[in-house]
PDB file of N, CA and C in Angstrom:
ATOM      1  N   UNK A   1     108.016  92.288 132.993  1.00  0.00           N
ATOM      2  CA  UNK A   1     107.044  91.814 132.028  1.00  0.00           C
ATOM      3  C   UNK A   1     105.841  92.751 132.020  1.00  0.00           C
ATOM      4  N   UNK A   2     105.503  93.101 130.800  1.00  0.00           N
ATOM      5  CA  UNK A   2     104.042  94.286 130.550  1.00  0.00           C
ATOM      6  C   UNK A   2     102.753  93.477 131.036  1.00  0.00           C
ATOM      7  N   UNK A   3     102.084  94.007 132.017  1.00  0.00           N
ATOM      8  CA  UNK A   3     101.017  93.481 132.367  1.00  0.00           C
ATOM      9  C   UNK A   3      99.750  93.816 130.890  1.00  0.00           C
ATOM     10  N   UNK A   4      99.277  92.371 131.270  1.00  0.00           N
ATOM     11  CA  UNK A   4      97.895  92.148 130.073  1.00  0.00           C
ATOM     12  C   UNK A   4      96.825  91.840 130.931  1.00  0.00           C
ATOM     13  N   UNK A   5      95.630  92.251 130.431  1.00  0.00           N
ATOM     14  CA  UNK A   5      94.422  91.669 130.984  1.00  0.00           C
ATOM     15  C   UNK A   5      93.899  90.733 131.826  1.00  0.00           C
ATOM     16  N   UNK A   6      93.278  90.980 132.447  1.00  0.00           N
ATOM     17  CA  UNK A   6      92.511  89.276 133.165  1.00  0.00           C
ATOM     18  C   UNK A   6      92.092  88.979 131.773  1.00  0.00           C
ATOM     19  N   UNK A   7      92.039  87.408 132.041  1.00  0.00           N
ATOM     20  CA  UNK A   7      90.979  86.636 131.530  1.00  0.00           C
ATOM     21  C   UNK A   7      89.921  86.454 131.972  1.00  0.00           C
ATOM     22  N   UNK A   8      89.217  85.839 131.387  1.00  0.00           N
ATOM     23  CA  UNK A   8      87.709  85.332 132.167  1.00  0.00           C
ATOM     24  C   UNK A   8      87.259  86.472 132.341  1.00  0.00           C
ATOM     25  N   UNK A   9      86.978  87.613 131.949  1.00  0.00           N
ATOM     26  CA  UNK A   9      86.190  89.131 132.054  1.00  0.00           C
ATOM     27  C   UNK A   9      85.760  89.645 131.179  1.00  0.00           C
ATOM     28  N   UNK A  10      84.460  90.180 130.138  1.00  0.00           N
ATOM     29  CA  UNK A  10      84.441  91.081 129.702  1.00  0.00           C
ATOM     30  C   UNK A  10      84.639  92.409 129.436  1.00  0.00           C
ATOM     31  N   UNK A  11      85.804  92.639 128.031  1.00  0.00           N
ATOM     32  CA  UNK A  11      86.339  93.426 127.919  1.00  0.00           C
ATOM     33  C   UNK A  11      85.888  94.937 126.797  1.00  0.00           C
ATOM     34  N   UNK A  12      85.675  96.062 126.737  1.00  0.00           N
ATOM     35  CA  UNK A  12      85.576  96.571 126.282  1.00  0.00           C
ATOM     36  C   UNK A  12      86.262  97.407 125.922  1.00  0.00           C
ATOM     37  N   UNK A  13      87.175  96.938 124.675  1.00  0.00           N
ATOM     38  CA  UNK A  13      88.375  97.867 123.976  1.00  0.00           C
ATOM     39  C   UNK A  13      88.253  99.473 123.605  1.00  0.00           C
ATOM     40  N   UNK A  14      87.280  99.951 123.325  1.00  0.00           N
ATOM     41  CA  UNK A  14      86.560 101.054 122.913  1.00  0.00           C
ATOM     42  C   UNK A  14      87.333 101.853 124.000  1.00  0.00           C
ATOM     43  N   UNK A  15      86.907 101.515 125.375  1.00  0.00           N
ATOM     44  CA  UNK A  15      86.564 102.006 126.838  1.00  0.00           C
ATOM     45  C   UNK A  15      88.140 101.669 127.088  1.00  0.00           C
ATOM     46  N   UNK A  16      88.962 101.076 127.028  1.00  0.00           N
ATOM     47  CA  UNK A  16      89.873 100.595 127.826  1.00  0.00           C
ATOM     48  C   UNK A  16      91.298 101.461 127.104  1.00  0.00           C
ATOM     49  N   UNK A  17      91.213 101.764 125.806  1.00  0.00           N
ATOM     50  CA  UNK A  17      92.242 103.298 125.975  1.00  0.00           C
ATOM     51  C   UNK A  17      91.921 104.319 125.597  1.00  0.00           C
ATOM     52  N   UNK A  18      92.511 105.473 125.932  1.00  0.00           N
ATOM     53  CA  UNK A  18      92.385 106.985 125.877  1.00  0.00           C
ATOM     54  C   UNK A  18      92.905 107.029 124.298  1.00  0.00           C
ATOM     55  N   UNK A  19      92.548 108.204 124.205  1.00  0.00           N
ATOM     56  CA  UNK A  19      93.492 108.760 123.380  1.00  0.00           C
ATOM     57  C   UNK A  19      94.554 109.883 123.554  1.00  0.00           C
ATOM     58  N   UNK A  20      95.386 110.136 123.394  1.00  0.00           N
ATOM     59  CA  UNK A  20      96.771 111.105 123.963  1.00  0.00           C
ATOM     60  C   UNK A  20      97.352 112.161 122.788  1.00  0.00           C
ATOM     61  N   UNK A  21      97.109 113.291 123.270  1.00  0.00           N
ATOM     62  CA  UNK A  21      97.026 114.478 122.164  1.00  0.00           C
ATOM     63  C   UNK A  21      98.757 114.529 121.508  1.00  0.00           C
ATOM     64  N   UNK A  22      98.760 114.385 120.203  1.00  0.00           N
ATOM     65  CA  UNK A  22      99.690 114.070 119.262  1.00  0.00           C
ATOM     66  C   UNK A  22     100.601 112.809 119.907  1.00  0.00           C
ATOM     67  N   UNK A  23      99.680 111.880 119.795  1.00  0.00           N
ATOM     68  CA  UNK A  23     100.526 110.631 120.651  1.00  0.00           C
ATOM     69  C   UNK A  23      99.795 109.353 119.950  1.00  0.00           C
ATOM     70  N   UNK A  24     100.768 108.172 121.024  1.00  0.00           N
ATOM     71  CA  UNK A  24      99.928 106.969 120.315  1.00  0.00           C
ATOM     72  C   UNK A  24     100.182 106.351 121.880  1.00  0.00           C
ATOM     73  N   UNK A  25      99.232 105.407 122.088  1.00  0.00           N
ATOM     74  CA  UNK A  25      98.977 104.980 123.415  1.00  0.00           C
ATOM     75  C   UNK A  25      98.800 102.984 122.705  1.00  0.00           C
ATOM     76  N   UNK A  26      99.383 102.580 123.715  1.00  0.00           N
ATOM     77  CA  UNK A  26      99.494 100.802 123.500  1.00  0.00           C
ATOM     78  C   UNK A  26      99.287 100.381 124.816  1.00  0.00           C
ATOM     79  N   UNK A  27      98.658  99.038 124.800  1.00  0.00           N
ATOM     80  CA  UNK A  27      98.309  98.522 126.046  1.00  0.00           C
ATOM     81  C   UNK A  27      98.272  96.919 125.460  1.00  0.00           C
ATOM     82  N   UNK A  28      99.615  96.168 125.843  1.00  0.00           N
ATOM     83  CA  UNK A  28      99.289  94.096 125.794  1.00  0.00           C
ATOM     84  C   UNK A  28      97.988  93.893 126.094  1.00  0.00           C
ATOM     85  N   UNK A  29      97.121  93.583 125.631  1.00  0.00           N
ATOM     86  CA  UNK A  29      96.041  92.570 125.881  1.00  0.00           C
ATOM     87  C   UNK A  29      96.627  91.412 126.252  1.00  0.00           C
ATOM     88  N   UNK A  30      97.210  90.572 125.428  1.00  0.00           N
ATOM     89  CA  UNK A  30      97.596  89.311 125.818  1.00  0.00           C
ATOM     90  C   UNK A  30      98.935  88.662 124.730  1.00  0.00           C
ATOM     91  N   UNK A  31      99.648  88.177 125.554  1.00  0.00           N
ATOM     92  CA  UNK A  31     101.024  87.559 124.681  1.00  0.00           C
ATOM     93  C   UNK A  31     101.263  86.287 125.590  1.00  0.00           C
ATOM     94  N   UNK A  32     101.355  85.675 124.353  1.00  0.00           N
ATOM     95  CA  UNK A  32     102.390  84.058 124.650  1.00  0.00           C
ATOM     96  C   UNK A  32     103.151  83.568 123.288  1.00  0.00           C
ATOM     97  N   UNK A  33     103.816  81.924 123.494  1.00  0.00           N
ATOM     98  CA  UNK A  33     104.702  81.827 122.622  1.00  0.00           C
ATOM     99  C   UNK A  33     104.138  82.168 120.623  1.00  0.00           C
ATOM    100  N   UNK A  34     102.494  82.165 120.763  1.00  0.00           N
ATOM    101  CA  UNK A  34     101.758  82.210 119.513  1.00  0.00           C
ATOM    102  C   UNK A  34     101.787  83.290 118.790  1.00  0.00           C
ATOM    103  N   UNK A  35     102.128  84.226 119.747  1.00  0.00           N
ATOM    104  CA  UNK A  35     101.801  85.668 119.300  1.00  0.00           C
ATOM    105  C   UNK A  35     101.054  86.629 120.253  1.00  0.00           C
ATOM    106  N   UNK A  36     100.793  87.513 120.010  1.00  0.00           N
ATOM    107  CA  UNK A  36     100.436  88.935 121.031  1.00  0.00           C
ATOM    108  C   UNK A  36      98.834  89.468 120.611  1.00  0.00           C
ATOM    109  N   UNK A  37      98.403  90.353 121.306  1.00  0.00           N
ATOM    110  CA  UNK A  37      97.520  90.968 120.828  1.00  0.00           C
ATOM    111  C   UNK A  37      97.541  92.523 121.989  1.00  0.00           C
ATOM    112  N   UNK A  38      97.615  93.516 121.052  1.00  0.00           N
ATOM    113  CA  UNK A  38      97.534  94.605 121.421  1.00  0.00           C
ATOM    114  C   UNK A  38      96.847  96.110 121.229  1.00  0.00           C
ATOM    115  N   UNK A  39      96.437  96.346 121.975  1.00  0.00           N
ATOM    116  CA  UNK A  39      94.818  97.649 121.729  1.00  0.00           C
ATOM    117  C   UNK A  39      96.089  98.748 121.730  1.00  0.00           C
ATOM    118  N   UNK A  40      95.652 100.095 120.651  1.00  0.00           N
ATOM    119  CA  UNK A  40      96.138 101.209 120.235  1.00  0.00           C
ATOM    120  C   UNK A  40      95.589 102.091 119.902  1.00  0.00           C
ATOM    121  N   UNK A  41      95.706 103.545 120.613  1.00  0.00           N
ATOM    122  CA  UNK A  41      95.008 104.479 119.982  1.00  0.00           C
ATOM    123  C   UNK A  41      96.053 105.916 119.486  1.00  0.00           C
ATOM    124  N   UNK A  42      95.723 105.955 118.206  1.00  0.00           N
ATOM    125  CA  UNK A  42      96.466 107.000 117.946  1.00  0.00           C
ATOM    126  C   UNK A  42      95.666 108.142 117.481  1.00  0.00           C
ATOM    127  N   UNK A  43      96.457 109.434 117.741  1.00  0.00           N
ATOM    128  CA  UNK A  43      95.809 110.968 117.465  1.00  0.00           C
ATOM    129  C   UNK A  43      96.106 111.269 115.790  1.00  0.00           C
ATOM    130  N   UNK A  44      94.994 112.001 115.619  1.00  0.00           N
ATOM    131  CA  UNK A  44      95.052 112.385 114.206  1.00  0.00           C
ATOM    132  C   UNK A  44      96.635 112.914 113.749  1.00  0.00           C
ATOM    133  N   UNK A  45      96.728 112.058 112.677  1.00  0.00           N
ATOM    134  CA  UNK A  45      98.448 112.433 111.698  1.00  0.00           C
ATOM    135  C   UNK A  45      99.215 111.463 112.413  1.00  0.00           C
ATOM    136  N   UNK A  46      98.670 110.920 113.688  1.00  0.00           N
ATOM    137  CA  UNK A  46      99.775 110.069 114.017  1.00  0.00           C
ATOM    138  C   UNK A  46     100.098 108.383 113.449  1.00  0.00           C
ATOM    139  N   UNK A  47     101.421 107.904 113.354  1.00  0.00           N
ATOM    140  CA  UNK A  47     101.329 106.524 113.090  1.00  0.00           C
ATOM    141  C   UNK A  47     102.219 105.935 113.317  1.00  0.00           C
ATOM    142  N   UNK A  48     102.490 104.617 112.119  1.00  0.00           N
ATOM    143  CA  UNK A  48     103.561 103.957 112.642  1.00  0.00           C
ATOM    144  C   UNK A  48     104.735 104.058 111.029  1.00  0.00           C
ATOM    145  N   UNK A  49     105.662 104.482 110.921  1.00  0.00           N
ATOM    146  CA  UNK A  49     106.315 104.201 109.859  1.00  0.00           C
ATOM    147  C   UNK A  49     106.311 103.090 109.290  1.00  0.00           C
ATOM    148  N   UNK A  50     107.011 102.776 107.700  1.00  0.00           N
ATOM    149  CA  UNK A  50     106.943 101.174 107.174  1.00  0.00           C
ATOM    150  C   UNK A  50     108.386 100.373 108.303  1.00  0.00           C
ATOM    151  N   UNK A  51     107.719  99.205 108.098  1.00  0.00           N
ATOM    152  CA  UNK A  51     108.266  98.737 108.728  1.00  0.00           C
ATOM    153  C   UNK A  51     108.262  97.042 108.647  1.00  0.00           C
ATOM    154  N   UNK A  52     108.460  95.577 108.616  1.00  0.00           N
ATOM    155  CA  UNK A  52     108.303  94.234 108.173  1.00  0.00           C
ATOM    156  C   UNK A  52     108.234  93.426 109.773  1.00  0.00           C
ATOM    157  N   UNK A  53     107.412  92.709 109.830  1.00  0.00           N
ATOM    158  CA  UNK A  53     106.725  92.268 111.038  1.00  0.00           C
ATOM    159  C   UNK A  53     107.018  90.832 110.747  1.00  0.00           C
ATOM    160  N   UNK A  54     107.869  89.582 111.065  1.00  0.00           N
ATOM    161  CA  UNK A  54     107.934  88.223 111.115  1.00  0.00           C
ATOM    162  C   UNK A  54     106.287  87.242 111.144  1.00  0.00           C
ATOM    163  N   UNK A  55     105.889  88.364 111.807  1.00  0.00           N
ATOM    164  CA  UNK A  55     104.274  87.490 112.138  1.00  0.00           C
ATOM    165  C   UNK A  55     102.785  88.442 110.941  1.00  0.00           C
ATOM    166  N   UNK A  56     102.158  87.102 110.806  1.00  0.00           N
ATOM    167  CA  UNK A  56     101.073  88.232 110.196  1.00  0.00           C
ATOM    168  C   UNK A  56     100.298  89.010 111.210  1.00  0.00           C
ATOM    169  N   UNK A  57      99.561  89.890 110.871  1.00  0.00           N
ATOM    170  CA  UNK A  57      99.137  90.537 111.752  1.00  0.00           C
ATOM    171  C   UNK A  57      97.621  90.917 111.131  1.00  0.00           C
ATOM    172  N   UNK A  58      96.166  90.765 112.118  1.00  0.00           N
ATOM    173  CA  UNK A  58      95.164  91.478 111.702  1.00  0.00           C
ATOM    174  C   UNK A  58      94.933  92.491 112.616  1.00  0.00           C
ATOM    175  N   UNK A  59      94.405  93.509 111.703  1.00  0.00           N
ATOM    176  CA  UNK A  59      94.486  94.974 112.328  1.00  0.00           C
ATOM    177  C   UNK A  59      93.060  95.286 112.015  1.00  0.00           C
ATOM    178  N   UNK A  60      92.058  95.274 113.690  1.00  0.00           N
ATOM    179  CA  UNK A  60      90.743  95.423 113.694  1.00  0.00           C
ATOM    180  C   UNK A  60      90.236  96.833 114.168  1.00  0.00           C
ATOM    181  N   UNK A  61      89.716  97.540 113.305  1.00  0.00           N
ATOM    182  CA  UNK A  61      89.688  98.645 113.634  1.00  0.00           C
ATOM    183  C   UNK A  61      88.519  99.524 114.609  1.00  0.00           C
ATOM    184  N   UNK A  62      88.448  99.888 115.779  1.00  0.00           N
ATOM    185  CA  UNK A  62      87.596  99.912 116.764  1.00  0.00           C
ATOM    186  C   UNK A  62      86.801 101.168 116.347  1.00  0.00           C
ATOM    187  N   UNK A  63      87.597 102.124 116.240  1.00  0.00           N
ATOM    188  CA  UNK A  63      87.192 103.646 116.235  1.00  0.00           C
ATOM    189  C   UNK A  63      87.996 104.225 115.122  1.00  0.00           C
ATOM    190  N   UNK A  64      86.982 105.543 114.289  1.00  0.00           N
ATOM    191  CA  UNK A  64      88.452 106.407 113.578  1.00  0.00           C
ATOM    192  C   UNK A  64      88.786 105.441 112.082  1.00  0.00           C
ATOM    193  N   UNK A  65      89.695 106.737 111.147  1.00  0.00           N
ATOM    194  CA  UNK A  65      89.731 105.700 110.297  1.00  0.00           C
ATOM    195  C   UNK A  65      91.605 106.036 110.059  1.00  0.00           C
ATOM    196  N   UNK A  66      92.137 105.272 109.579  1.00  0.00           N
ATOM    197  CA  UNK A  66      93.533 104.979 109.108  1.00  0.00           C
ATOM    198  C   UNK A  66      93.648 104.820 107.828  1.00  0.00           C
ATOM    199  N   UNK A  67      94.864 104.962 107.386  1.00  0.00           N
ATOM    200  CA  UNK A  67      95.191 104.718 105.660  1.00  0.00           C
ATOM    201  C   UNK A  67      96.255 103.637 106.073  1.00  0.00           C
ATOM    202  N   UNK A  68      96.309 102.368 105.628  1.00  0.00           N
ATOM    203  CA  UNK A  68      97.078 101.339 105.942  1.00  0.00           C
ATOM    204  C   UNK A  68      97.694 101.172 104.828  1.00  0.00           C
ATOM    205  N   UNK A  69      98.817 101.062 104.635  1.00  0.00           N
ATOM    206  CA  UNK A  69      99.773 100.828 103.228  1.00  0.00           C
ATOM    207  C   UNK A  69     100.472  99.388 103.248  1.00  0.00           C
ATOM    208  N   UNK A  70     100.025  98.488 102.532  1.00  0.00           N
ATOM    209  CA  UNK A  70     100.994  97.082 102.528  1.00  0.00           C
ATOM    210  C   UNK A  70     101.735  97.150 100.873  1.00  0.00           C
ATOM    211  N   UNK A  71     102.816  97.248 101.413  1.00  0.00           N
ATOM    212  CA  UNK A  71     103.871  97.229 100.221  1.00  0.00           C
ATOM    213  C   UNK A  71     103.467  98.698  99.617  1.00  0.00           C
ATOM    214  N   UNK A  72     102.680  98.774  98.135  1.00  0.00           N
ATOM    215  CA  UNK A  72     102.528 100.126  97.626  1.00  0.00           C
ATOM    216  C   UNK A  72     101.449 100.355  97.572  1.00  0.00           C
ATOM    217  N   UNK A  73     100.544  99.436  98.034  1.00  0.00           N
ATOM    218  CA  UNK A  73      99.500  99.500  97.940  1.00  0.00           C
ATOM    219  C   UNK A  73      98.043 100.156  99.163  1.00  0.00           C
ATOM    220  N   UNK A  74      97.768 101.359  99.117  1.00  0.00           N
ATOM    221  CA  UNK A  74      97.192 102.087 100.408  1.00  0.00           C
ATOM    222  C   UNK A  74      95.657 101.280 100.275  1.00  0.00           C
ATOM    223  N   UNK A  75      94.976 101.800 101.857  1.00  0.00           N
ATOM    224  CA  UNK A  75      93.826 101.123 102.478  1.00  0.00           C
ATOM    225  C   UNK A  75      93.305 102.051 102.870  1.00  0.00           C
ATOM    226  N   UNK A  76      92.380 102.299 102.970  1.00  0.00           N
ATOM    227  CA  UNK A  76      91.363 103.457 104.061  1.00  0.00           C
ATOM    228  C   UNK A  76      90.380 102.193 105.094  1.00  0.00           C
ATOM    229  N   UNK A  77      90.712 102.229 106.190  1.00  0.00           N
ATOM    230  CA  UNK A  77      90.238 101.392 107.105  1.00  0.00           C
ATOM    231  C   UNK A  77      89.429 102.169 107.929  1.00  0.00           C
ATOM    232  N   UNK A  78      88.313 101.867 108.245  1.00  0.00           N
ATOM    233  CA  UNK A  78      87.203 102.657 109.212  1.00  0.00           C
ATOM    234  C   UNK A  78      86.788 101.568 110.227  1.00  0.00           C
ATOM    235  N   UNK A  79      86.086 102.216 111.533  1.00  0.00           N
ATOM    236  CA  UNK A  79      85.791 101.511 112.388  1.00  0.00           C
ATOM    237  C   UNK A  79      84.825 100.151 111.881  1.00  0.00           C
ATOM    238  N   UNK A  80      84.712  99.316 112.563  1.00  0.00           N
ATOM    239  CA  UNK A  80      83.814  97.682 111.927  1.00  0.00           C
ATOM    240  C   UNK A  80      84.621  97.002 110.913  1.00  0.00           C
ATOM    241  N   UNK A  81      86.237  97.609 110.623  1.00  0.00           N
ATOM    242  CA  UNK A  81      86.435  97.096 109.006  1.00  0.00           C
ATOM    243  C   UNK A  81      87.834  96.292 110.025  1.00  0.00           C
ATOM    244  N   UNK A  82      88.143  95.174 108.958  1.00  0.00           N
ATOM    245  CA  UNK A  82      89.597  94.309 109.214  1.00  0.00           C
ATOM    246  C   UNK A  82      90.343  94.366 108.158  1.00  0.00           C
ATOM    247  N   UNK A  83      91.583  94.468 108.476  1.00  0.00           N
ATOM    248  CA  UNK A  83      92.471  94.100 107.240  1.00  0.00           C
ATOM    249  C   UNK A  83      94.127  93.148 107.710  1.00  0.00           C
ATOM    250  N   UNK A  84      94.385  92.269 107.150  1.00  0.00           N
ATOM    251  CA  UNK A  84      95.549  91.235 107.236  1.00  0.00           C
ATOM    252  C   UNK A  84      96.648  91.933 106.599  1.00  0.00           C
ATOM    253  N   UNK A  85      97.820  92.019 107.463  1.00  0.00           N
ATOM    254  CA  UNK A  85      98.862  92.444 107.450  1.00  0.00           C
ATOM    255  C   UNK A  85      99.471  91.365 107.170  1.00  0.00           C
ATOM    256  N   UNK A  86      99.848  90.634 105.860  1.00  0.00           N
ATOM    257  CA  UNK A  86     100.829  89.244 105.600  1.00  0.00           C
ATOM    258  C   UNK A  86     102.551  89.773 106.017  1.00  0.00           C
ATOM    259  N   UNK A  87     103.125  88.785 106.591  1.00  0.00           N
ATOM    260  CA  UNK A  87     104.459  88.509 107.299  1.00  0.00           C
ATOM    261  C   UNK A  87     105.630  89.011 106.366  1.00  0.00           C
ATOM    262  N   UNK A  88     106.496  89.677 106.939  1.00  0.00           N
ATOM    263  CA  UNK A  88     107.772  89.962 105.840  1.00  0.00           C
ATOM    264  C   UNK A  88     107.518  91.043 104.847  1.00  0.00           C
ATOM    265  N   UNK A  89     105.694  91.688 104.781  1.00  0.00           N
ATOM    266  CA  UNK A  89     105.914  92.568 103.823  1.00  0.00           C
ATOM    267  C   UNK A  89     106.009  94.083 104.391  1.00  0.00           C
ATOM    268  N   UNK A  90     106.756  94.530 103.701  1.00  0.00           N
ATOM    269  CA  UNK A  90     106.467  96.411 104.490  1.00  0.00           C
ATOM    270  C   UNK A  90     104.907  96.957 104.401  1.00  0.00           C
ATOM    271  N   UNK A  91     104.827  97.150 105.891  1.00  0.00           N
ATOM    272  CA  UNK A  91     103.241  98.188 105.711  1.00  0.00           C
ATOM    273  C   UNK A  91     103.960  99.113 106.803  1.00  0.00           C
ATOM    274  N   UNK A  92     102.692 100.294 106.833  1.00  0.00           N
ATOM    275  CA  UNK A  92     103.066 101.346 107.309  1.00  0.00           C
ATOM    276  C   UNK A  92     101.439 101.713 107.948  1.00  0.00           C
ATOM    277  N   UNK A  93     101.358 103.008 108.587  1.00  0.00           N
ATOM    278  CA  UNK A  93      99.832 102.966 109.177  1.00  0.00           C
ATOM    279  C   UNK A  93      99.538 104.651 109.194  1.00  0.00           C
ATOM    280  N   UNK A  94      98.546 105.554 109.003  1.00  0.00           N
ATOM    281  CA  UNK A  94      98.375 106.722 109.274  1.00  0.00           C
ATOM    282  C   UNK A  94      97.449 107.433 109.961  1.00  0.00           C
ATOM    283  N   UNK A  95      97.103 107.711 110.828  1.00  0.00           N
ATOM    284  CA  UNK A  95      95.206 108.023 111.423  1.00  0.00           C
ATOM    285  C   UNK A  95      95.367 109.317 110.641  1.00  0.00           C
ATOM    286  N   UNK A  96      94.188 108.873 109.977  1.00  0.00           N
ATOM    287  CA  UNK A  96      93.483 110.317 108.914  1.00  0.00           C
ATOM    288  C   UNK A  96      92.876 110.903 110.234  1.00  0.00           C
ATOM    289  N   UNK A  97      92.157 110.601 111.335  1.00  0.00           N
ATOM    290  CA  UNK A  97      91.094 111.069 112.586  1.00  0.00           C
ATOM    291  C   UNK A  97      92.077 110.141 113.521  1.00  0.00           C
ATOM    292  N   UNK A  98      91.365 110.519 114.814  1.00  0.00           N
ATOM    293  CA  UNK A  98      91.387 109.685 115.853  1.00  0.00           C
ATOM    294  C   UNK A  98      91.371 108.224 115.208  1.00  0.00           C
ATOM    295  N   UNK A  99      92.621 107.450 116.002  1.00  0.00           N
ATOM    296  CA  UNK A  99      92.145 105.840 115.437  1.00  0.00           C
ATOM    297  C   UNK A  99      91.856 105.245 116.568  1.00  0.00           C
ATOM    298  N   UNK A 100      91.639 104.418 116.677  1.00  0.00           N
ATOM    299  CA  UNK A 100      91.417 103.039 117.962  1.00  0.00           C
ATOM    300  C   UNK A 100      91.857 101.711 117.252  1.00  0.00           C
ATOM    301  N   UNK A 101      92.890 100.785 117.514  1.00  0.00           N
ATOM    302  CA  UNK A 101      92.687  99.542 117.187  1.00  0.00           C
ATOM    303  C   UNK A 101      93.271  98.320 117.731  1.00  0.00           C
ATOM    304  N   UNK A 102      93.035  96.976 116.986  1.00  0.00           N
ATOM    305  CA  UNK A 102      93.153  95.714 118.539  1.00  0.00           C
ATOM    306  C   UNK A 102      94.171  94.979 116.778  1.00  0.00           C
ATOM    307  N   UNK A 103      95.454  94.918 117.204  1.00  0.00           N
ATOM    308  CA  UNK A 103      96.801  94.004 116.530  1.00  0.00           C
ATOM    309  C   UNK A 103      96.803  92.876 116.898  1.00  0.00           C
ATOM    310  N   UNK A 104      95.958  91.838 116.227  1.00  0.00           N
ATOM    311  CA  UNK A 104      96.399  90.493 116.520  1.00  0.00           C
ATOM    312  C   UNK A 104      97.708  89.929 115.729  1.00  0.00           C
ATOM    313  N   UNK A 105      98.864  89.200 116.671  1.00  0.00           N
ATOM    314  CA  UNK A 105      99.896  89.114 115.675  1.00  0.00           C
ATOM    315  C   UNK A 105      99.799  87.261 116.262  1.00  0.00           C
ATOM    316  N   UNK A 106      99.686  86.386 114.667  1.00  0.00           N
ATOM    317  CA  UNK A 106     100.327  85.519 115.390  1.00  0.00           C
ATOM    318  C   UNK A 106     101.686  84.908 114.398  1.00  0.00           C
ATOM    319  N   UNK A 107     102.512  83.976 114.823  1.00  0.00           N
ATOM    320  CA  UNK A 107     103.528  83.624 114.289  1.00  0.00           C
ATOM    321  C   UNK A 107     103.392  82.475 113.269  1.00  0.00           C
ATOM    322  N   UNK A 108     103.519  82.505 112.236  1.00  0.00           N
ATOM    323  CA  UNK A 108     103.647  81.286 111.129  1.00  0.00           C
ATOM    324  C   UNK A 108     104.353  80.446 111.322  1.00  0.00           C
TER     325      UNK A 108
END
């Protein structure tokens, strides 16, 4: 089982991953039967292909900005900004820069 966080601690996501040269780095924060939540940092050009997720998902963006695509429709997401990933639809993800971000997924 992937170790996640203490509880009961203040956490600072910013601080808590690297970034990894032409890479993408993931770390569980926390999972149970509701859903997951997971911190990510990816290197410029890097991402995630399209792909359909059972759960919605909000994608909070820490650092860096991304082009987020749900269905055909693209996003430019910058650090302070959120955007909802609804369930079953194809999105896809791109870091224009360095990204940083925290995937809350929960299950409908």
């Amino acid at each position: 089982m992937a170790k996640t966080f203490d509880k009961g601690v203040v956490l600072n996501f910013d601080a808590l991953v690297d970034y990894s040269a032409d890479g993408v780095v993931s770390k569980q924060v926390l999972k149970n039967d509701a859903g997951n939540i997971t911190l990510f940092s990816f290197d410029k050009e890097q991402g995630l292909t399209e792909h359909t997720s059972p759960y919605d998902a909000l994608v909070s963006v820490i650092d860096g900005v991304a082009e987020i695509a749900i269905k055909d429709e693209k996003h430019l997401v910058k650090a302070g900004e959120s955007i909802i990933l609804p369930a079953n639809i194809p999105h896809a993800l791109l870091a224009i820069e360095k990204f940083k971000m925290l995937l809350t997924m929960i299950k409908g």
